[in-house]
N, C-alpha and C. Protein backbone atom coordinates (compact mmCIF):
# COMPACT_ATOMS: atom_id res chain seq x y z
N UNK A 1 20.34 -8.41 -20.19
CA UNK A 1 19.02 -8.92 -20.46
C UNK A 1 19.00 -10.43 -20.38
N UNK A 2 20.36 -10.94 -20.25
CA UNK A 2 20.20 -12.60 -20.33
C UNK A 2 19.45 -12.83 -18.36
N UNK A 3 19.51 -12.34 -17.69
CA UNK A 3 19.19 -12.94 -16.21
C UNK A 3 17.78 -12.72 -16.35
N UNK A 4 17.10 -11.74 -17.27
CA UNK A 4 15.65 -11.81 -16.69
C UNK A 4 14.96 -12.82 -17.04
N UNK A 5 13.95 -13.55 -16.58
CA UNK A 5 13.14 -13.97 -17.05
C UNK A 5 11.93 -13.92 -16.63
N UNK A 6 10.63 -13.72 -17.59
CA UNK A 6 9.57 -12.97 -17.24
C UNK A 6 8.60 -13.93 -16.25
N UNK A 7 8.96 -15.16 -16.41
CA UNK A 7 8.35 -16.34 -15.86
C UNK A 7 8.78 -16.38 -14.28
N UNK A 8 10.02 -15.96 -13.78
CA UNK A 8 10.30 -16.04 -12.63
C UNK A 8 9.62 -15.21 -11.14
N UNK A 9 9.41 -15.79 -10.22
CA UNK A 9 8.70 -15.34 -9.18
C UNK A 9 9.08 -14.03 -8.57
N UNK A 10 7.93 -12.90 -8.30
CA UNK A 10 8.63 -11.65 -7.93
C UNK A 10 9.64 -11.80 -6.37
N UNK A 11 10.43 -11.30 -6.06
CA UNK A 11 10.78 -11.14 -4.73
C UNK A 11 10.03 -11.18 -3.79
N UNK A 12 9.34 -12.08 -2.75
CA UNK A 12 8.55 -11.96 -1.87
C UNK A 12 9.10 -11.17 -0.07
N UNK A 13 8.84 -9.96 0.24
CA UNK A 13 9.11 -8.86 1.30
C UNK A 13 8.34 -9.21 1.94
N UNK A 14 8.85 -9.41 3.48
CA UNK A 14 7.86 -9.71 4.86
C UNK A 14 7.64 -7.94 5.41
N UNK A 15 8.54 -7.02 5.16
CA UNK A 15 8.45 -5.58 5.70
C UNK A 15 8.83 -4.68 5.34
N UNK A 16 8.91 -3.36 5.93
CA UNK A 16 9.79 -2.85 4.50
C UNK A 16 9.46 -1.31 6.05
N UNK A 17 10.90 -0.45 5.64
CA UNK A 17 10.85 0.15 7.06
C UNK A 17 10.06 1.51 6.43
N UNK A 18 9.75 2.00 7.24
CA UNK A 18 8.68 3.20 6.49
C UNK A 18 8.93 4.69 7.98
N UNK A 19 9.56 5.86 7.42
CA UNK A 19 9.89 6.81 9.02
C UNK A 19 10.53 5.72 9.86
N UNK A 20 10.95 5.01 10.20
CA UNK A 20 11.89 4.28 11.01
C UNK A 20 10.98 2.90 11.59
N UNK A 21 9.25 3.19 11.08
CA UNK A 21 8.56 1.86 11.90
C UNK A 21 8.93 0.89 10.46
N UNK A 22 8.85 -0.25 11.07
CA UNK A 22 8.77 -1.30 9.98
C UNK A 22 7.38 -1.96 9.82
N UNK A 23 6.70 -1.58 8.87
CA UNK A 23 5.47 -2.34 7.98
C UNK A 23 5.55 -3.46 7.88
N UNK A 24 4.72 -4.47 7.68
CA UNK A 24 4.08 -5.67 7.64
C UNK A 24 2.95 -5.77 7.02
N UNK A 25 2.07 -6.62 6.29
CA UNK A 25 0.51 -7.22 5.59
C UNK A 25 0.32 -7.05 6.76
N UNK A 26 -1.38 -6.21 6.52
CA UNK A 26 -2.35 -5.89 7.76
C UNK A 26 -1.85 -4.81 8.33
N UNK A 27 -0.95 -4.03 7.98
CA UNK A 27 -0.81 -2.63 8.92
C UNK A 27 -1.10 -1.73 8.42
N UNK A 28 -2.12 -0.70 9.19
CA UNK A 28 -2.74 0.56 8.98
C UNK A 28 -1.69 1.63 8.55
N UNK A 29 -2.05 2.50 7.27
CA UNK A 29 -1.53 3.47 6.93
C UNK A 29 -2.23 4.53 6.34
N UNK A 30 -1.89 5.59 6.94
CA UNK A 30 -2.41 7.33 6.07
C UNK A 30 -1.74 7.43 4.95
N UNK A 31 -2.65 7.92 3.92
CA UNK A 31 -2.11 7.55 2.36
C UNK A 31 -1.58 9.36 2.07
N UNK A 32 -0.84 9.56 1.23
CA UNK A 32 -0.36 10.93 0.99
C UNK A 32 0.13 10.49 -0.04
N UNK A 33 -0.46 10.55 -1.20
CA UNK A 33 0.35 10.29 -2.98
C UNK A 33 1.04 11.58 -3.00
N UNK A 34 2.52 11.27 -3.88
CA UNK A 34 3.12 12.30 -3.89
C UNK A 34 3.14 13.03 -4.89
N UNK A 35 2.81 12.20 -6.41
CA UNK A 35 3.02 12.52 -7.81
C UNK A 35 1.48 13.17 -7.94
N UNK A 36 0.32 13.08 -7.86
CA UNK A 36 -0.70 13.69 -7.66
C UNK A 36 -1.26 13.46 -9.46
N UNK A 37 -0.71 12.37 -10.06
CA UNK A 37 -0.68 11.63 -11.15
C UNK A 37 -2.17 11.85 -11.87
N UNK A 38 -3.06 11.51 -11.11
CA UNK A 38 -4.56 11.57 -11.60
C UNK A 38 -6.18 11.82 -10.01
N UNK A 39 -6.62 12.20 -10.64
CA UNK A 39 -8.17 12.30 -9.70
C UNK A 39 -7.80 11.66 -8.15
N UNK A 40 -7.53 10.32 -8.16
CA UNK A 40 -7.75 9.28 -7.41
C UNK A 40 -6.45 9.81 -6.51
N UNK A 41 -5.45 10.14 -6.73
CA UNK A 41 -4.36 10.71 -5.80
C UNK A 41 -5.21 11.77 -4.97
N UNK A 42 -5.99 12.31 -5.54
CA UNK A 42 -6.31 13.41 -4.65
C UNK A 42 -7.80 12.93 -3.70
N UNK A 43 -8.34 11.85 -3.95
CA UNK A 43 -9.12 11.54 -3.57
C UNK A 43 -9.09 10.50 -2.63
N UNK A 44 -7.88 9.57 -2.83
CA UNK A 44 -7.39 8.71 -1.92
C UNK A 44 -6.34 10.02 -0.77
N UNK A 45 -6.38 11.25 -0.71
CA UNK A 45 -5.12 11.72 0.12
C UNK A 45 -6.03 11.81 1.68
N UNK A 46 -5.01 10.90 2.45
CA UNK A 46 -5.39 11.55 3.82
C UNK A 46 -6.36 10.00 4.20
N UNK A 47 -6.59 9.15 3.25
CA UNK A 47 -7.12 7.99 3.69
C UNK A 47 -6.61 7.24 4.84
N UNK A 48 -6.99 6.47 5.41
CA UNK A 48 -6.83 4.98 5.93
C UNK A 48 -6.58 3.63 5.24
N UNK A 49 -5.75 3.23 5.19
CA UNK A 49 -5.82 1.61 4.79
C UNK A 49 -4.89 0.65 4.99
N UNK A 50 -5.13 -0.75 4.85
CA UNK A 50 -4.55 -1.66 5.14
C UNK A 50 -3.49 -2.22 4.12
N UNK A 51 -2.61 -2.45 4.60
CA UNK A 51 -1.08 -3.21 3.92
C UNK A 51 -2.17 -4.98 2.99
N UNK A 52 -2.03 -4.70 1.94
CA UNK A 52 -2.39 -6.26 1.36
C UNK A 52 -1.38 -7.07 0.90
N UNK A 53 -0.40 -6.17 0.46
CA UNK A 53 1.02 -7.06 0.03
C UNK A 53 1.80 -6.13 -0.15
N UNK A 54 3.40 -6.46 0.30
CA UNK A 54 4.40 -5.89 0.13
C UNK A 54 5.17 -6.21 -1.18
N UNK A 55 5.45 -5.40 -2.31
CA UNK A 55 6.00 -6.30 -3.63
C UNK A 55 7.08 -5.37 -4.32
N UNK A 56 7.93 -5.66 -5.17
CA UNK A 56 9.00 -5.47 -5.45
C UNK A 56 8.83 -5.59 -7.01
N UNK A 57 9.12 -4.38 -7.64
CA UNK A 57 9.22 -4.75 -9.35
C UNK A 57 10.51 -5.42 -9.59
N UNK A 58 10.73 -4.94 -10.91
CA UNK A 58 11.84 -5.77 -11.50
C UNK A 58 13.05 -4.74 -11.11
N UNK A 59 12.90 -3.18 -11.59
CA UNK A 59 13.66 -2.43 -10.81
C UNK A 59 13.92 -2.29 -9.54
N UNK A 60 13.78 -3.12 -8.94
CA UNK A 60 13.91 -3.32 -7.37
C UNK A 60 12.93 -1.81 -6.55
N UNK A 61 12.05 -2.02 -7.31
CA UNK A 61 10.92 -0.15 -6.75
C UNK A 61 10.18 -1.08 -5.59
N UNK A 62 10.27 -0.52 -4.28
CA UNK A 62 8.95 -1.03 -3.57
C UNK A 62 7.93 -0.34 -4.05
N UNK A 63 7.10 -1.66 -3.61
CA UNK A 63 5.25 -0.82 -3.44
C UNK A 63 4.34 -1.09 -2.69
N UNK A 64 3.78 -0.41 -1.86
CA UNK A 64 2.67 -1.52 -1.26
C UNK A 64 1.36 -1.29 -1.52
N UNK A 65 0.84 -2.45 -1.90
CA UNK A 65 -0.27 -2.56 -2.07
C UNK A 65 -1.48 -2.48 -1.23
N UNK A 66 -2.42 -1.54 -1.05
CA UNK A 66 -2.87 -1.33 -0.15
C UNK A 66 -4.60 -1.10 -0.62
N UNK A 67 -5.54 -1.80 0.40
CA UNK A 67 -6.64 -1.50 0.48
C UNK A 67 -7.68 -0.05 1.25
N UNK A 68 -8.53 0.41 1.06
CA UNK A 68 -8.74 1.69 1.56
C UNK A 68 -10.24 1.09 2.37
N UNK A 69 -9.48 1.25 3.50
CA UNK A 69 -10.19 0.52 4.88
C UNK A 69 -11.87 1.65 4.61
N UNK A 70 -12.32 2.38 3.94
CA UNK A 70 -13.53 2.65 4.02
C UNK A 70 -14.47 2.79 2.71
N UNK A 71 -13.47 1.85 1.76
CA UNK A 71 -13.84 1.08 0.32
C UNK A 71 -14.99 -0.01 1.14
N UNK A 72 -16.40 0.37 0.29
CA UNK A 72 -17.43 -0.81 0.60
C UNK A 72 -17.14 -1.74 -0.35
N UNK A 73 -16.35 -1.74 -1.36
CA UNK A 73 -15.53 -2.71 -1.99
C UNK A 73 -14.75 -3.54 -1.84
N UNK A 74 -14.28 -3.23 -0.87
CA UNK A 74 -12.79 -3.63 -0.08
C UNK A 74 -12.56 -5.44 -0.17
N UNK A 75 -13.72 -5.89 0.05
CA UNK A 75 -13.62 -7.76 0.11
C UNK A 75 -13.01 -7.75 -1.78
N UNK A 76 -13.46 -6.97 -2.29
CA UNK A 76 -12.78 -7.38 -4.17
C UNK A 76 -11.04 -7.20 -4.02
N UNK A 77 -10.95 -5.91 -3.45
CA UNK A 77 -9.27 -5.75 -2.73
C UNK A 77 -8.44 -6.93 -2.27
N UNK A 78 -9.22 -7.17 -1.64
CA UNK A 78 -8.30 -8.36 -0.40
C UNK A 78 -8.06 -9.63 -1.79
N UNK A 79 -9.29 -10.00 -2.56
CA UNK A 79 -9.23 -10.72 -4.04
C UNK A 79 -8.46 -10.52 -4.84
N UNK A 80 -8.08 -9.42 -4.85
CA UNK A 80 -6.80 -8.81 -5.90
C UNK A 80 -7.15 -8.42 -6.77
N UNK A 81 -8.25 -8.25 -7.06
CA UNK A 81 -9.33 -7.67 -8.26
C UNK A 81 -9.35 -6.17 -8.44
N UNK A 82 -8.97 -5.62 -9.96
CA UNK A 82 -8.72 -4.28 -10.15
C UNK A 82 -9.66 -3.29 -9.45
N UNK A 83 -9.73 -2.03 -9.38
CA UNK A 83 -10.41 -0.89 -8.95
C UNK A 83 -10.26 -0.66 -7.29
N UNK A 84 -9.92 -1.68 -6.61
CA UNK A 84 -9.87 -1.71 -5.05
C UNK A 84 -8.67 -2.10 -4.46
N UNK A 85 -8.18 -1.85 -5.01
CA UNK A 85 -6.18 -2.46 -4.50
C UNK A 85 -5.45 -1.08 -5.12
N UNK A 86 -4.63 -0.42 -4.69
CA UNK A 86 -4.04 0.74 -5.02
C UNK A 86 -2.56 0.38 -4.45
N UNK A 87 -1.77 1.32 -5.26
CA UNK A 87 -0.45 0.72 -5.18
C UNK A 87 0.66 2.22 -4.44
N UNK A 88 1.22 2.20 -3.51
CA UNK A 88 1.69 3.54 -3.35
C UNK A 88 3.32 2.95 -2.70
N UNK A 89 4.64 3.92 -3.03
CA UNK A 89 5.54 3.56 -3.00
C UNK A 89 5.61 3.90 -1.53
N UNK A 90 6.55 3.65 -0.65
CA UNK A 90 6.64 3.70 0.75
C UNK A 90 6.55 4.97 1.20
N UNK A 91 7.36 5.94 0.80
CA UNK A 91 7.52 7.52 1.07
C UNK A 91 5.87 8.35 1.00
N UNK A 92 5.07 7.79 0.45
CA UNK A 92 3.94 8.25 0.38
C UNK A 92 2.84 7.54 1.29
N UNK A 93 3.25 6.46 2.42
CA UNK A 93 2.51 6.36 3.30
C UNK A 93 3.03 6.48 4.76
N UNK A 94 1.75 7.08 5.38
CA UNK A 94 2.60 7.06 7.03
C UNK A 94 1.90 6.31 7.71
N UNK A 95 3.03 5.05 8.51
CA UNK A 95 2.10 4.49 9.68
C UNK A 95 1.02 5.06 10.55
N UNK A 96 -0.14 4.40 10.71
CA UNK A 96 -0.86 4.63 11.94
C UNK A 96 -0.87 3.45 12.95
N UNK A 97 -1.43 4.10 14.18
CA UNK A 97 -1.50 3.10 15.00
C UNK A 97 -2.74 3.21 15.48
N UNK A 98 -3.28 2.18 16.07
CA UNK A 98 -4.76 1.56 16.24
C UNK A 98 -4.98 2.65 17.08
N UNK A 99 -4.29 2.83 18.07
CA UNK A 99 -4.61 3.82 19.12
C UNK A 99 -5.33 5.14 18.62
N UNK A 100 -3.97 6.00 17.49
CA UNK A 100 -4.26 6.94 16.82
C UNK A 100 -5.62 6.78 16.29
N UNK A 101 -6.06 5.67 15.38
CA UNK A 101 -7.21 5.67 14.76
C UNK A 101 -8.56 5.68 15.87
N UNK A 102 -8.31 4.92 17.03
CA UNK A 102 -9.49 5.18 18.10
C UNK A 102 -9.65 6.72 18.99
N UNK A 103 -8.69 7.31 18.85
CA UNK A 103 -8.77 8.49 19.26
C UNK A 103 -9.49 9.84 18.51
N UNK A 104 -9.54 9.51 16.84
CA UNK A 104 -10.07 10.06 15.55
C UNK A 104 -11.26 10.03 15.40
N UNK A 105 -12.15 8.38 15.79
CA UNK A 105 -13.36 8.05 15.67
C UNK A 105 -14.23 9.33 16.45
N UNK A 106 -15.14 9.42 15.98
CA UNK A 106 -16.47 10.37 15.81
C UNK A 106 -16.89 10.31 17.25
């Protein structure tokens, strides 16, 4: 307990590999919660959204923080402001690619 200190800056992650693609801020992902924890797991499953930050607890847990690209909320997200930023560990999202998503459209 002497190394922690609560004041110190989290680990800042440029990527983090996800099925073998490597993620980046700004990359599209299909959401699939795995723990099915509350309402919102089941309501966010099968979404779209964007990478807002890649972050690291103290247990070294990834997470990424992610916005839900069809939240009319979404500008509070990108703010960092509760209710519109959702947090899902890597194994529970799968890359998409732009392509994929233009091929989906209506």
């Amino acid at each position: 307990m002497n190394d922690w200190n609560p004041f110190a800056s989290a680990p800042i992650r440029e990527s983090v590999q996800v099925f073998g693609v490597e993620l980046r801020k700004g990359d599209r992902v299909r959401l699939w919660p795995q723990k099915r924890a509350d309402i919102l797991d089941l309501a966010l499953t099968g979404k779209v959204a964007t990478i807002e930050a890649i972050e690291e607890d103290f247990e070294n847990q990834i997470h990424l923080a992610v916005i839900i690209d069809d939240d009319p909320g979404k500008d509070f997200g990108a703010l960092r402001q509760p209710g519109h930023r959702f947090f899902f560990l890597p194994e529970e999202v799968e890359p998409v690619s732009l392509e994929a998503l233009e091929e989906n459209k209506p």
